[in-house]
PDB file of N, CA and C in Angstrom:
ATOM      1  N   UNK A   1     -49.015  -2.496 -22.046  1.00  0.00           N
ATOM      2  CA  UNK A   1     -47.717  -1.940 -22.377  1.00  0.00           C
ATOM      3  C   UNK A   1     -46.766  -3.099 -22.634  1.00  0.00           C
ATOM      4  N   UNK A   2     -46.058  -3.193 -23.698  1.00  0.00           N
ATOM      5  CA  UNK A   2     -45.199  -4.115 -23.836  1.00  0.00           C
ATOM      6  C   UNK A   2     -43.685  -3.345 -23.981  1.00  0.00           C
ATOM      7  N   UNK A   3     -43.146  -4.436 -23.916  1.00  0.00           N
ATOM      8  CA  UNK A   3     -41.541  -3.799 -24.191  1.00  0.00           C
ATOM      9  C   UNK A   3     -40.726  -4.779 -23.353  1.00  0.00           C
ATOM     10  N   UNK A   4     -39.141  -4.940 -23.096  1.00  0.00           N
ATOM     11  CA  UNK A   4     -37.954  -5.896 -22.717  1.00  0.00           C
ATOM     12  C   UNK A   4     -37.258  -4.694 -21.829  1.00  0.00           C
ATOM     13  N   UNK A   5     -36.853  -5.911 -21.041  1.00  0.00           N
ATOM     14  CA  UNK A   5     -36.122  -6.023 -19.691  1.00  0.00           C
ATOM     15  C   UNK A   5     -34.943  -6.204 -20.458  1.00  0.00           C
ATOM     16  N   UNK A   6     -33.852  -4.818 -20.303  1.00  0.00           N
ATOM     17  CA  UNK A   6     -32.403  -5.613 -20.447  1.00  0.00           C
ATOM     18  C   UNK A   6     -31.779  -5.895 -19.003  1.00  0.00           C
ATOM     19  N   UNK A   7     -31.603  -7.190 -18.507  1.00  0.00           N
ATOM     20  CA  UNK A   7     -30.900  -7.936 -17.087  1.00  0.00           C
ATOM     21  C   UNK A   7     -29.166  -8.003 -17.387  1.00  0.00           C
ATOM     22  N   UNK A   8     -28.369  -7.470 -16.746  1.00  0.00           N
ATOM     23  CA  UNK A   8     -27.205  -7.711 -17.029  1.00  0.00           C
ATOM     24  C   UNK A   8     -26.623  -9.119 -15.951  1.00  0.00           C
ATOM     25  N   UNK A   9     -25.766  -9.413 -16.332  1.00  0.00           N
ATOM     26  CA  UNK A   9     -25.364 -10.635 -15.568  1.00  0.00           C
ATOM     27  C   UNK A   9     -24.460  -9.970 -14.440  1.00  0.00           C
ATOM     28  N   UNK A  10     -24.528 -10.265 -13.214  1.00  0.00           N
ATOM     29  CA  UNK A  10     -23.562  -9.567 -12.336  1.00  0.00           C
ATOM     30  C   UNK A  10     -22.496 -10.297 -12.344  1.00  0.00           C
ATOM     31  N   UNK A  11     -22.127 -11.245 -12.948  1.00  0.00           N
ATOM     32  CA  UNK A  11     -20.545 -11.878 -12.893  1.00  0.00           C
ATOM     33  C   UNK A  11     -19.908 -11.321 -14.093  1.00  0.00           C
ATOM     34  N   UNK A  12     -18.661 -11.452 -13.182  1.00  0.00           N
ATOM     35  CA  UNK A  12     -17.838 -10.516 -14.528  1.00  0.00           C
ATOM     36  C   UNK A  12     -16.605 -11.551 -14.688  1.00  0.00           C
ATOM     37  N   UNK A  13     -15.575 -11.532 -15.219  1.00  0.00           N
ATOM     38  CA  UNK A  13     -14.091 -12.008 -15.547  1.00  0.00           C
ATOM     39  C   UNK A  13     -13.614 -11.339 -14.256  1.00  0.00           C
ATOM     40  N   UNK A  14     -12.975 -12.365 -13.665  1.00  0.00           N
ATOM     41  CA  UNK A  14     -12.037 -12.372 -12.261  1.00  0.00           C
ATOM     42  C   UNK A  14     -10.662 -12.661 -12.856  1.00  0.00           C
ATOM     43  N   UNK A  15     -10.145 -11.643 -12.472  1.00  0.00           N
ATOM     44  CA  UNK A  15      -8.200 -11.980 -12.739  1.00  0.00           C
ATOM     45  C   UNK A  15      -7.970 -12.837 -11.818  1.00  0.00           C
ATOM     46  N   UNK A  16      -6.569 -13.521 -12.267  1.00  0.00           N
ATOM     47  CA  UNK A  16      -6.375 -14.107 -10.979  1.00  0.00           C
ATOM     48  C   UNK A  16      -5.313 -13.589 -10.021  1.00  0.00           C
ATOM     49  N   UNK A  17      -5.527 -13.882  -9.226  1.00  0.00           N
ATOM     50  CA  UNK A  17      -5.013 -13.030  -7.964  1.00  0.00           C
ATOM     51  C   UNK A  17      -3.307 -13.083  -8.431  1.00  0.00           C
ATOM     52  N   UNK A  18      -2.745 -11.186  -8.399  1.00  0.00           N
ATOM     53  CA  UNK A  18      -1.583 -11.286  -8.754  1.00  0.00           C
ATOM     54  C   UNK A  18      -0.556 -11.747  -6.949  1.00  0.00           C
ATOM     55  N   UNK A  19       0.517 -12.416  -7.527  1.00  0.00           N
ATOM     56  CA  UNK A  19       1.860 -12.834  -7.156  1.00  0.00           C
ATOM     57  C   UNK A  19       2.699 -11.836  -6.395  1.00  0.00           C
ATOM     58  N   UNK A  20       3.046 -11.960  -5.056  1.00  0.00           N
ATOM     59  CA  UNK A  20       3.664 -10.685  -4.717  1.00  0.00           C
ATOM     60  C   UNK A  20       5.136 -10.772  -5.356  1.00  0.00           C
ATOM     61  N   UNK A  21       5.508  -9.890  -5.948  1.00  0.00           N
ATOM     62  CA  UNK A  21       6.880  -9.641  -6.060  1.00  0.00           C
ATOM     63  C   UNK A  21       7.674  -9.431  -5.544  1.00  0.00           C
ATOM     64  N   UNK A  22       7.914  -9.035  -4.068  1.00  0.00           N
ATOM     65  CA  UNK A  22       8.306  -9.524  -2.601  1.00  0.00           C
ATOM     66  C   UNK A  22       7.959 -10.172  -2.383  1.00  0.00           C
ATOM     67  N   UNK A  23       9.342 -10.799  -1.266  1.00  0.00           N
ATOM     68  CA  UNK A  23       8.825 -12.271  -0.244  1.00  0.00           C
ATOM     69  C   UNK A  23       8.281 -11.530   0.435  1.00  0.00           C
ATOM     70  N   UNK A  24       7.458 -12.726   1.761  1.00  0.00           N
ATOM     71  CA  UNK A  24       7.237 -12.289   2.911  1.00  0.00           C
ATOM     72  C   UNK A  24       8.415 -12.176   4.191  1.00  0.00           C
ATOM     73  N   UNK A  25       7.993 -11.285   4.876  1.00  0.00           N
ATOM     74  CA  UNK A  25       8.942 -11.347   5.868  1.00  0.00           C
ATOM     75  C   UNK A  25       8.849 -12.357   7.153  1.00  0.00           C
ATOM     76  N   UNK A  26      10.041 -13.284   7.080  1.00  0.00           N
ATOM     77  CA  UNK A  26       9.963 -14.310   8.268  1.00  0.00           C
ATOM     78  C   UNK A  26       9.488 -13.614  10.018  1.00  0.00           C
ATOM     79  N   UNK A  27      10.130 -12.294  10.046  1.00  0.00           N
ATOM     80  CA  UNK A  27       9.724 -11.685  11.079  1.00  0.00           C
ATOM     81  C   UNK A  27       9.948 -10.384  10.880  1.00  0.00           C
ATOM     82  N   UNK A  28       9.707  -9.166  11.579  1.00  0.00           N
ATOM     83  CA  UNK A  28       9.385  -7.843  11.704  1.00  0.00           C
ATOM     84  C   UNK A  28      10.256  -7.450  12.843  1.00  0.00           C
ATOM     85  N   UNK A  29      10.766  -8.041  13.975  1.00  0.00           N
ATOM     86  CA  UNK A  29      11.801  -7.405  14.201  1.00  0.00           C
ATOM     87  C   UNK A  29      13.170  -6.632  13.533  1.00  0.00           C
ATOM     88  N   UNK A  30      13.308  -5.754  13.430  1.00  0.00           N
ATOM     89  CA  UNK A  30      14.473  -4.809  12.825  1.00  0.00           C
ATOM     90  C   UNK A  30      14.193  -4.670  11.355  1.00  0.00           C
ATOM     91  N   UNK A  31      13.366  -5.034  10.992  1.00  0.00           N
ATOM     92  CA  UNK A  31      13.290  -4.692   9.441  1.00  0.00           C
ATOM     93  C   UNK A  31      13.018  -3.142   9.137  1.00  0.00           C
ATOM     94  N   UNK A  32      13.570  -2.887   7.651  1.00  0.00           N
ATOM     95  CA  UNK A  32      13.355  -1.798   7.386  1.00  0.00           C
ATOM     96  C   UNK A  32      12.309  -1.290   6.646  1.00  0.00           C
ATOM     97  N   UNK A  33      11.286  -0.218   7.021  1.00  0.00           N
ATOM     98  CA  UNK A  33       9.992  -0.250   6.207  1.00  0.00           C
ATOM     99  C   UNK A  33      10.255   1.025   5.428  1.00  0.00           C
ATOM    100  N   UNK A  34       9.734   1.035   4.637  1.00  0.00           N
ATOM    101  CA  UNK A  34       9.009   2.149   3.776  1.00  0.00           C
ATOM    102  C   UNK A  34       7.498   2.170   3.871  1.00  0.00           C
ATOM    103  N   UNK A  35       7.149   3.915   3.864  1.00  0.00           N
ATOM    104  CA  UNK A  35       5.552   3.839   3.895  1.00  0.00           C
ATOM    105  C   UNK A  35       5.253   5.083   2.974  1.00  0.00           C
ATOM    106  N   UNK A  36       4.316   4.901   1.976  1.00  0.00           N
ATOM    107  CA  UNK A  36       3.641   5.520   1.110  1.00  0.00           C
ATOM    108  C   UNK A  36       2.649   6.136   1.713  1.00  0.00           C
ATOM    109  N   UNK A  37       2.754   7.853   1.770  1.00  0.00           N
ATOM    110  CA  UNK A  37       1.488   8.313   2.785  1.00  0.00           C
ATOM    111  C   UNK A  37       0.308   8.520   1.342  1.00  0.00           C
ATOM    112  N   UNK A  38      -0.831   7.910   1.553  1.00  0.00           N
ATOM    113  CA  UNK A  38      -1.922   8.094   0.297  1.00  0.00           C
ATOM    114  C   UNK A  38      -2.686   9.818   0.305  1.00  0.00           C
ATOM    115  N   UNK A  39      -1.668  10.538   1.239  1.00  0.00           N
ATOM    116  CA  UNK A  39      -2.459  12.208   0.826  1.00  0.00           C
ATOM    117  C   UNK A  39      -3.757  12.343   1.594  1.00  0.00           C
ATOM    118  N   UNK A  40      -4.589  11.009   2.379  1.00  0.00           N
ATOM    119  CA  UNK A  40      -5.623  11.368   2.466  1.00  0.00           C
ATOM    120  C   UNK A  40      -5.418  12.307   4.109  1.00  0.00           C
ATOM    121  N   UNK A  41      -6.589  12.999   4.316  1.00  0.00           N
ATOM    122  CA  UNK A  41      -6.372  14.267   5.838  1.00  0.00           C
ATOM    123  C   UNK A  41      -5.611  13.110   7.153  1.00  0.00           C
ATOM    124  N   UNK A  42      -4.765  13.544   7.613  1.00  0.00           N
ATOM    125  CA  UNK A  42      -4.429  12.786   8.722  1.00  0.00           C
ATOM    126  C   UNK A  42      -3.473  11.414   8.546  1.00  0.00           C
ATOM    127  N   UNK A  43      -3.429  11.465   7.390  1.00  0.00           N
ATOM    128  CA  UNK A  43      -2.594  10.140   7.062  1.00  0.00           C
ATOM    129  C   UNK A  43      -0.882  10.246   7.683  1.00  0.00           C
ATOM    130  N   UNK A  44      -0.349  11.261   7.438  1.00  0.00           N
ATOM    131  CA  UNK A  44       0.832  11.656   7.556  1.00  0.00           C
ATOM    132  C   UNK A  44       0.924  11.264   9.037  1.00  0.00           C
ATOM    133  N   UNK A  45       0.463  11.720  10.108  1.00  0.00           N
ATOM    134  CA  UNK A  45       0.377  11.492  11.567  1.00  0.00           C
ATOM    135  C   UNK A  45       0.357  10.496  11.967  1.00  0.00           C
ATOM    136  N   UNK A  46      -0.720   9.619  11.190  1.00  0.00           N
ATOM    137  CA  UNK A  46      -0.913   7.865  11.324  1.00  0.00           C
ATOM    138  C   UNK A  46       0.233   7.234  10.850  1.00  0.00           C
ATOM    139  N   UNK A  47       0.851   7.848   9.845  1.00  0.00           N
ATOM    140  CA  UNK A  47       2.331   6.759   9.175  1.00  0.00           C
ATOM    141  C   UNK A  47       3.540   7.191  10.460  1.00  0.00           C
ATOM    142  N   UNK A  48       3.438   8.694  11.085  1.00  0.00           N
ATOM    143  CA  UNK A  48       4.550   8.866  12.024  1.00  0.00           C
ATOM    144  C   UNK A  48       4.427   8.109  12.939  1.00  0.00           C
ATOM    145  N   UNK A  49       2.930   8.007  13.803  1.00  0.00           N
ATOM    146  CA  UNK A  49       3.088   7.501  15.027  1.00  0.00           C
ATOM    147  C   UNK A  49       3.265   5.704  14.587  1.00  0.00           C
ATOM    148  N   UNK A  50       2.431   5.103  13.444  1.00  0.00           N
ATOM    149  CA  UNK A  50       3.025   3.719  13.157  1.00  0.00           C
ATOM    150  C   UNK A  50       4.116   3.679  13.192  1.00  0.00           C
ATOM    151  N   UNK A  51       4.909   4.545  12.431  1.00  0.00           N
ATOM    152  CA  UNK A  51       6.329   4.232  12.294  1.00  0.00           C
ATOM    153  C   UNK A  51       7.240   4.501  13.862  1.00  0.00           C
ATOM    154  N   UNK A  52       6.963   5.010  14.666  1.00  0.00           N
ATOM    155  CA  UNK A  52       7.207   5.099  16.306  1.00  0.00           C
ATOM    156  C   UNK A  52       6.612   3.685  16.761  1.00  0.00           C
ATOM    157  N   UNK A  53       5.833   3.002  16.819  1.00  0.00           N
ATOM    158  CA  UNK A  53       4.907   2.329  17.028  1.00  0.00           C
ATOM    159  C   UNK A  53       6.019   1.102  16.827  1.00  0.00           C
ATOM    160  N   UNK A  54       6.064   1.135  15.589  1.00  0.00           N
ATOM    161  CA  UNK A  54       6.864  -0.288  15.111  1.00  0.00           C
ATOM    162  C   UNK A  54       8.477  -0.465  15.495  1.00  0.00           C
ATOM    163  N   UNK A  55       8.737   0.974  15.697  1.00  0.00           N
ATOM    164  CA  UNK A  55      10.515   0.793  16.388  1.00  0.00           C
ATOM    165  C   UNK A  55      10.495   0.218  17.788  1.00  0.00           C
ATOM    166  N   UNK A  56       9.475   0.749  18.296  1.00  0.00           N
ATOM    167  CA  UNK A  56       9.176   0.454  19.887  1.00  0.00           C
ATOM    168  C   UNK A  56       8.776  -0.806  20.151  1.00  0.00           C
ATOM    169  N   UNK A  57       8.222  -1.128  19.650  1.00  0.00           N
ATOM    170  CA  UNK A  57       7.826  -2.788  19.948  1.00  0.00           C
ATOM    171  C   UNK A  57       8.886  -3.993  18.632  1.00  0.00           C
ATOM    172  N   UNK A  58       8.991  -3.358  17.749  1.00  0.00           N
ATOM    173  CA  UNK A  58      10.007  -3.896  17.204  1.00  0.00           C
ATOM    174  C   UNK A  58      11.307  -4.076  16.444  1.00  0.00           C
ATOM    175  N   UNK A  59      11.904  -2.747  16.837  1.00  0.00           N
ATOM    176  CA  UNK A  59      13.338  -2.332  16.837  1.00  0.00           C
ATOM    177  C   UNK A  59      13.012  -1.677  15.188  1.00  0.00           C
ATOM    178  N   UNK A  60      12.342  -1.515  14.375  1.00  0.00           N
ATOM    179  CA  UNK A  60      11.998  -1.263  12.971  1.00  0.00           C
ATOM    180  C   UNK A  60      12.750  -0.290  12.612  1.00  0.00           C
ATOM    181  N   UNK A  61      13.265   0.524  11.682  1.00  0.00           N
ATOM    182  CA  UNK A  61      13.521   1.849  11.024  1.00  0.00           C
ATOM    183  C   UNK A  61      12.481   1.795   9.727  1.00  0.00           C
ATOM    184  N   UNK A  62      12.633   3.500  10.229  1.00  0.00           N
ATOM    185  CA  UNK A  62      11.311   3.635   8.748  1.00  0.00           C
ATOM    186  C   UNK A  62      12.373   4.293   7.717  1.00  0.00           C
ATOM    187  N   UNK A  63      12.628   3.498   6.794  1.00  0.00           N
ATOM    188  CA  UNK A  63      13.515   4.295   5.976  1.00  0.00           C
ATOM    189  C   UNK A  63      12.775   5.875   4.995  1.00  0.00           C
ATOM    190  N   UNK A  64      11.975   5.708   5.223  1.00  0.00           N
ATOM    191  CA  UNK A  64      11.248   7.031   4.404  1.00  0.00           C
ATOM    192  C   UNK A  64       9.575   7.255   4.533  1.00  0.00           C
ATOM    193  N   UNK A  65       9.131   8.433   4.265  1.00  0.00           N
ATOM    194  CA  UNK A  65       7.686   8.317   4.215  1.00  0.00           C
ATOM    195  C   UNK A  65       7.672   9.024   2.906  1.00  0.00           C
ATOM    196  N   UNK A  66       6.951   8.469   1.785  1.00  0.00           N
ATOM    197  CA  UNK A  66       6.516   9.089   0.725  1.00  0.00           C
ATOM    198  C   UNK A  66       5.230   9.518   0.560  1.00  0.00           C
ATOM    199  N   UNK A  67       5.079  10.975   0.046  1.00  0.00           N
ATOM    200  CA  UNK A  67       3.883  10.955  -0.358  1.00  0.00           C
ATOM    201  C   UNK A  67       3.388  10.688  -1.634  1.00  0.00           C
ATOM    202  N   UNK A  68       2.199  10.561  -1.892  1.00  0.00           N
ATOM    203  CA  UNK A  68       1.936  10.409  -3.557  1.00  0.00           C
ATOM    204  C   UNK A  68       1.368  11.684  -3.989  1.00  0.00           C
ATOM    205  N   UNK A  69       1.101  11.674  -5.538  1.00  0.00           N
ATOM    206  CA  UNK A  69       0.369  13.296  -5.897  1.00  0.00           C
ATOM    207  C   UNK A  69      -1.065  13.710  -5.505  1.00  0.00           C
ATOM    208  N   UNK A  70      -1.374  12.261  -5.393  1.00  0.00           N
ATOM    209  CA  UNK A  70      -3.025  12.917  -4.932  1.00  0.00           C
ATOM    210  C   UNK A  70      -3.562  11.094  -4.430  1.00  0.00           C
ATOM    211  N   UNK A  71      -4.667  11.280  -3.764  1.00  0.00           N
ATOM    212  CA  UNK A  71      -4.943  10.281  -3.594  1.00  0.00           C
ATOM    213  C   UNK A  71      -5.736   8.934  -4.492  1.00  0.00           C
ATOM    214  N   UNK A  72      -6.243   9.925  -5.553  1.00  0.00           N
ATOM    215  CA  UNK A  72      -6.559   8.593  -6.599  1.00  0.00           C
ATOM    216  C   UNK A  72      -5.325   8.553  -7.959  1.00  0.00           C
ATOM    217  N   UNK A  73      -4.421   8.892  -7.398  1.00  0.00           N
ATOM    218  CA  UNK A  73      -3.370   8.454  -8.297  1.00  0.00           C
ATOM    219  C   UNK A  73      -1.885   7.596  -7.493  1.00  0.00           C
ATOM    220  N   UNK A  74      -1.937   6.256  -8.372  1.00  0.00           N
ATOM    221  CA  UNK A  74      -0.350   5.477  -8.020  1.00  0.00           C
ATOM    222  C   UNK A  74       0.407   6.216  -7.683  1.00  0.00           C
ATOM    223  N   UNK A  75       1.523   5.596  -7.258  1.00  0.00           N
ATOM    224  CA  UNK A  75       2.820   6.203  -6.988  1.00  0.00           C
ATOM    225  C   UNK A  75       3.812   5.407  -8.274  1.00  0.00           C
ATOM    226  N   UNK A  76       4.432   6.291  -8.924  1.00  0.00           N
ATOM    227  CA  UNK A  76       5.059   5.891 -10.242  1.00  0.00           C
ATOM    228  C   UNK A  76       5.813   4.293  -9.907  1.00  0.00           C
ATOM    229  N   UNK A  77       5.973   3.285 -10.989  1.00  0.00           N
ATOM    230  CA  UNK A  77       6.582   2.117 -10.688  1.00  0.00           C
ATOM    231  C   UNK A  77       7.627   2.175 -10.247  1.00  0.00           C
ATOM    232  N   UNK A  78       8.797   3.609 -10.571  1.00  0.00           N
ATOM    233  CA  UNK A  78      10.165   3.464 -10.390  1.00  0.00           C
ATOM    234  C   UNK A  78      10.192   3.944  -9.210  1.00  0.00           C
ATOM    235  N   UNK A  79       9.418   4.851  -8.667  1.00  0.00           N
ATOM    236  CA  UNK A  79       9.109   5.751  -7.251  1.00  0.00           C
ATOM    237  C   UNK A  79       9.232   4.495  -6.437  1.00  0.00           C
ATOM    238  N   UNK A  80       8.397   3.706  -6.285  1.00  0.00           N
ATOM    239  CA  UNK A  80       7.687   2.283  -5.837  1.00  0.00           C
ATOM    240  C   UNK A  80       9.130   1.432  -5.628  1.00  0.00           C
ATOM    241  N   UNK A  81       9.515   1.152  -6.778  1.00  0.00           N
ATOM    242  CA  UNK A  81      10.925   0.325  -6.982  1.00  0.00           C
ATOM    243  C   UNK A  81      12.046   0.897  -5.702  1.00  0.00           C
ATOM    244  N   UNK A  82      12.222   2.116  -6.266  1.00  0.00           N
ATOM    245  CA  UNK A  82      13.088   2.572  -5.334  1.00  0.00           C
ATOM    246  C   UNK A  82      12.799   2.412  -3.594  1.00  0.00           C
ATOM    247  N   UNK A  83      11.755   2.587  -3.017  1.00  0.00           N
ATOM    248  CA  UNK A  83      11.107   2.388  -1.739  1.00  0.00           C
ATOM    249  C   UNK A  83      11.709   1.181  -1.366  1.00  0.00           C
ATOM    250  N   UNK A  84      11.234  -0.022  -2.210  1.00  0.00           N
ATOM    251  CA  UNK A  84      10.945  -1.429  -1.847  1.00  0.00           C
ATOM    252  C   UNK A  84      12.851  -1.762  -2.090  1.00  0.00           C
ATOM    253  N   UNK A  85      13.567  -0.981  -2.699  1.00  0.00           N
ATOM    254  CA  UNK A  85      14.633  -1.497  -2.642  1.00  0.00           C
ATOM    255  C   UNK A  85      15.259  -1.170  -1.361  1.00  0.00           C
ATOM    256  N   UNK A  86      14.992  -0.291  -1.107  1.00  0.00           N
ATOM    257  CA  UNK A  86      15.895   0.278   0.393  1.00  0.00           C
ATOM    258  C   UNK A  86      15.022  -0.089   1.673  1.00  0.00           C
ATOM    259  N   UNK A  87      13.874  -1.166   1.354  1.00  0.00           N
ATOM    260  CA  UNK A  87      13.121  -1.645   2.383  1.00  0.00           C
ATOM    261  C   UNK A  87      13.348  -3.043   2.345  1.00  0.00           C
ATOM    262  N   UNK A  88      12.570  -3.462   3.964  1.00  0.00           N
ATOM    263  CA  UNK A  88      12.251  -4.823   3.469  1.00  0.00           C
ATOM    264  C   UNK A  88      10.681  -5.036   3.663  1.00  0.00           C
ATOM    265  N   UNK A  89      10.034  -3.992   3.995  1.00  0.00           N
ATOM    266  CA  UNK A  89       8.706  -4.133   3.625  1.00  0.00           C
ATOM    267  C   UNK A  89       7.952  -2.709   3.304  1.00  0.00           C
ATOM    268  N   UNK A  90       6.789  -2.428   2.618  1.00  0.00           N
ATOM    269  CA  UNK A  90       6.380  -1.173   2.505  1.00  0.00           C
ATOM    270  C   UNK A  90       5.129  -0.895   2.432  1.00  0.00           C
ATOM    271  N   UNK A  91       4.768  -0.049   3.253  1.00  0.00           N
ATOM    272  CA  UNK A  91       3.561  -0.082   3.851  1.00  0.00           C
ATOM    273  C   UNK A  91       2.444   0.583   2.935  1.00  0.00           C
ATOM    274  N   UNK A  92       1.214   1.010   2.362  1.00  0.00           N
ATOM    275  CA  UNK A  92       0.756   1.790   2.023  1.00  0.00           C
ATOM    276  C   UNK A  92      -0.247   1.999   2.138  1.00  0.00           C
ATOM    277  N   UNK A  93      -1.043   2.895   2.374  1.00  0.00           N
ATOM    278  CA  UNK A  93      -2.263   3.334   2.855  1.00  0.00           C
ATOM    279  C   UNK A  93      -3.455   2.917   2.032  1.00  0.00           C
ATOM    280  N   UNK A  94      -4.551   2.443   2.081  1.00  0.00           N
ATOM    281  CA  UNK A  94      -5.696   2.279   1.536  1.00  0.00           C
ATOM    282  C   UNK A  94      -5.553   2.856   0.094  1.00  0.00           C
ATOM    283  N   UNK A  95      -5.986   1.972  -0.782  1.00  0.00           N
ATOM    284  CA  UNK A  95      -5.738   2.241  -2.094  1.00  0.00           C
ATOM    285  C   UNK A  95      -5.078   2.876  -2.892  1.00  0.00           C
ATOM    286  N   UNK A  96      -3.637   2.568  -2.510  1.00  0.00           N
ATOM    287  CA  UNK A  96      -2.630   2.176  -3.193  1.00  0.00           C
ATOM    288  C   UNK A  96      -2.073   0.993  -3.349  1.00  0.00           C
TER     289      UNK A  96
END
């Protein structure tokens, strides 16, 4: 029997790692977070009690919890914008 092997190469084109567009935060005492709940079962509970979590040990306010439309979809750029403006950091759940 004859015939070819097509072998694909497993390396691909690597971006390079994007730039946060926020700083980092020097510290986490009193800062204000935003958190993007990703829709998935139970998430909502996990962003409340974090967000309890983080006032208590570090004076934090959660300025909002957003949800998104579904879980394999972003949260719109301006949605996003708006969060990160009234934050100083923003949290978001696994793939987002």
């Amino acid at each position: 029997m004859s015939g070819s092997l097509l072998v694909y190469s497993p390396s691909g084109n690597v971006r390079a790692a994007m730039a946060s567009t926020y700083p980092a935060l020097a510290q986490l005492r009193g800062a204000r977070i935003g958190i993007i709940d990703n829709t998935k079962p139970n998430f909502h509970a996990f962003a409340e009690r974090l967000a309890r979590a983080l006032s208590a040990e570090f004076g934090t306010t959660t300025e909002e919890i957003v949800s998104k439309r579904a879980v394999a979809v972003a949260l719109a750029p301006a949605e996003y914008d708006r969060i990160a403006s009234r934050s100083q950091l923003v949290f978001a759940g696994s793939g987002d």
